[in-house]
C-alpha atoms as a PDB file:
ATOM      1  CA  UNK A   1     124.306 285.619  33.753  1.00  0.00           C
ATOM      2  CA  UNK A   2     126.375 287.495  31.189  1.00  0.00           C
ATOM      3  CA  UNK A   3     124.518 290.876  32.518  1.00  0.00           C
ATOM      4  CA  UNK A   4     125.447 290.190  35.624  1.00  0.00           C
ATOM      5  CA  UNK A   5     129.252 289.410  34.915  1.00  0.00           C
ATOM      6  CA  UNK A   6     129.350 292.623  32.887  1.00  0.00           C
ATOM      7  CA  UNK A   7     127.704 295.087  34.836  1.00  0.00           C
ATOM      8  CA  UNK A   8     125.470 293.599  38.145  1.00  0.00           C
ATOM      9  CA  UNK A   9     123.617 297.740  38.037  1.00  0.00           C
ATOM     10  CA  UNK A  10     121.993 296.436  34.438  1.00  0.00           C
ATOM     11  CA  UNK A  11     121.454 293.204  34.917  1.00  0.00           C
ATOM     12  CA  UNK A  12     117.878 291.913  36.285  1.00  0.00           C
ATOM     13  CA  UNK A  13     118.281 291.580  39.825  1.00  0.00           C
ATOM     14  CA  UNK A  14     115.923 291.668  42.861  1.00  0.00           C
ATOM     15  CA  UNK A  15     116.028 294.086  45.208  1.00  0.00           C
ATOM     16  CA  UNK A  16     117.927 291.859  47.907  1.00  0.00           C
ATOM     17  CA  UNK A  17     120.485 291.340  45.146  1.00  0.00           C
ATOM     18  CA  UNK A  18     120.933 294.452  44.392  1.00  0.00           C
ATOM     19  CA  UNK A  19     121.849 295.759  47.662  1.00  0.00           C
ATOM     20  CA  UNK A  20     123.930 292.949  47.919  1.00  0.00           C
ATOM     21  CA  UNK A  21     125.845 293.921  45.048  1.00  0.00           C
ATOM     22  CA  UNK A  22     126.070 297.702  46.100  1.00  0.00           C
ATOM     23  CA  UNK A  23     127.246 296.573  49.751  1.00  0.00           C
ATOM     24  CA  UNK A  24     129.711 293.848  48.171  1.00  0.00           C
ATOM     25  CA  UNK A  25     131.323 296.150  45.800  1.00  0.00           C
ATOM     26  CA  UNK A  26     131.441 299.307  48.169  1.00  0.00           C
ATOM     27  CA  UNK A  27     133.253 296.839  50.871  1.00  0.00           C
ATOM     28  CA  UNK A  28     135.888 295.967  47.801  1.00  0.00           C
ATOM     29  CA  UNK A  29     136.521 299.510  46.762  1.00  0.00           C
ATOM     30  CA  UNK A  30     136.195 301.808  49.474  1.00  0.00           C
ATOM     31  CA  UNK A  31     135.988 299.563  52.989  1.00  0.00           C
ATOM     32  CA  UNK A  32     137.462 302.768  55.052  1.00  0.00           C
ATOM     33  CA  UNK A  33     133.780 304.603  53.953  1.00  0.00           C
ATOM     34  CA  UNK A  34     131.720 301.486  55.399  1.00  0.00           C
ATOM     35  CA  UNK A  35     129.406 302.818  57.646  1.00  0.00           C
ATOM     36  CA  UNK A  36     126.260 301.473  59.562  1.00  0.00           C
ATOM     37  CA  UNK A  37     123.445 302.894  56.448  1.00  0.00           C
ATOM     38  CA  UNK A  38     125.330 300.612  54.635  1.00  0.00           C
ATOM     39  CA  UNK A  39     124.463 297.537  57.068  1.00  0.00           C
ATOM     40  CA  UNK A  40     121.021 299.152  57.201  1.00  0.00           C
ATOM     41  CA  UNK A  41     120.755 298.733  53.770  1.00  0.00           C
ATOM     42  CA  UNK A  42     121.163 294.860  53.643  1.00  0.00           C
ATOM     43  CA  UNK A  43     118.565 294.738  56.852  1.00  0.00           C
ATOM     44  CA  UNK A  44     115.705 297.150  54.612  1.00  0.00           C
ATOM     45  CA  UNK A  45     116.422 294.105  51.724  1.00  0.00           C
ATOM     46  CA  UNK A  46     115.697 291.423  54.331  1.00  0.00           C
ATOM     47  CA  UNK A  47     119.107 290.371  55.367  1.00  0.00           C
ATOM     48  CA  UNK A  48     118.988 289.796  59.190  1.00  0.00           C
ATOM     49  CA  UNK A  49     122.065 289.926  61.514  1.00  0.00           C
ATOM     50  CA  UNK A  50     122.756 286.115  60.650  1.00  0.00           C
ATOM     51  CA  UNK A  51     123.239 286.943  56.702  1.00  0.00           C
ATOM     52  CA  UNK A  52     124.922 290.725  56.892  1.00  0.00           C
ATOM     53  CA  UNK A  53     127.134 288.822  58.864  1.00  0.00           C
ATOM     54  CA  UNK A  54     128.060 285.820  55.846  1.00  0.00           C
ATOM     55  CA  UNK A  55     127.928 288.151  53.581  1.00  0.00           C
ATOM     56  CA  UNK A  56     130.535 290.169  55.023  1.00  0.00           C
ATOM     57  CA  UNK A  57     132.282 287.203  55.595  1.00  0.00           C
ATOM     58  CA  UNK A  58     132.145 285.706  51.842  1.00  0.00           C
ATOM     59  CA  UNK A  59     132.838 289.361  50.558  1.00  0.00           C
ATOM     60  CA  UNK A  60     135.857 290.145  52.797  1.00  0.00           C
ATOM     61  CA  UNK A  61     137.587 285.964  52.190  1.00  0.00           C
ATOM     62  CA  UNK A  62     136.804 286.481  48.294  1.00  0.00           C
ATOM     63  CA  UNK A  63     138.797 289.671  48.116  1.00  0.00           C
ATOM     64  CA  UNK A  64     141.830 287.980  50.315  1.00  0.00           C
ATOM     65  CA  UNK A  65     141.805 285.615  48.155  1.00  0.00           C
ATOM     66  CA  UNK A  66     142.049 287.398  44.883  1.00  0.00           C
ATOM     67  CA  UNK A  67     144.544 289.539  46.655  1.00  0.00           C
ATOM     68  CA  UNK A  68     146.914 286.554  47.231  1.00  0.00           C
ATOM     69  CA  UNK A  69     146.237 285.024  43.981  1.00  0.00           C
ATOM     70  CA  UNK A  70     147.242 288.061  42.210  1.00  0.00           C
ATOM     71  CA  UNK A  71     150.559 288.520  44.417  1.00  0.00           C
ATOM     72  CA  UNK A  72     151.323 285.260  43.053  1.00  0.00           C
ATOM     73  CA  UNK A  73     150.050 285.809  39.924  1.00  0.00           C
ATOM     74  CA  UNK A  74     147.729 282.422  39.577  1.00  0.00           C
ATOM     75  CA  UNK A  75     146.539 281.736  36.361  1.00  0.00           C
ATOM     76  CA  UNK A  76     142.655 282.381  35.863  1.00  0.00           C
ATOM     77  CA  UNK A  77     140.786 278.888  34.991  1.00  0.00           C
ATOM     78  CA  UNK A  78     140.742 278.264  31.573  1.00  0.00           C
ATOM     79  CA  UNK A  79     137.300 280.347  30.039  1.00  0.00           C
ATOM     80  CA  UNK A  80     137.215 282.406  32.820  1.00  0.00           C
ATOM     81  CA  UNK A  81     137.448 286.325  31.104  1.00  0.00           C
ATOM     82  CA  UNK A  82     140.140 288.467  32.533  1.00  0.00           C
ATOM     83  CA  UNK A  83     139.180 291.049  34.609  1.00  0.00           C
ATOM     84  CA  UNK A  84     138.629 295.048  32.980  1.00  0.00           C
END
């Protein structure tokens, strides 16, 4: 777990996983570059229309989320490591 939290590219990961992670973290940094080889990605891991779909979902509510919690600064849960 502690591979994953530092960095997910190092950490042992399937291959479903790890385009997960690619396709979450592009969609956090750089959503105006989404395009559909990124969707085709997820599909060539296994991910049918069903689970690109909640995964865009969960990806896209997490990063509102964090987005509002930081605008009102909320504390991180106690052992929780602050973010780089």
């Amino acid at each position: 777990m502690q591979a994953l939290i530092r960095d997910w590219r190092t950490a042992e990961l399937g291959a479903a996983d790890q385009a997960l992670c690619a396709f979450a973290e592009k969609l956090t940094l750089e959503p105006a570059r989404m395009t559909q080889a990124d969707i085709d990605g997820l599909r060539r891991a296994g991910f049918d229309d069903r689970a690109v779909h909640d995964a865009i979902q969960v990806i896209a509510y997490f990063n509102y989320i964090n987005r509002v919690a930081d605008a009102v600064h909320v504390d991180l849960e106690e052992g929780m490591p602050p973010y780089p």
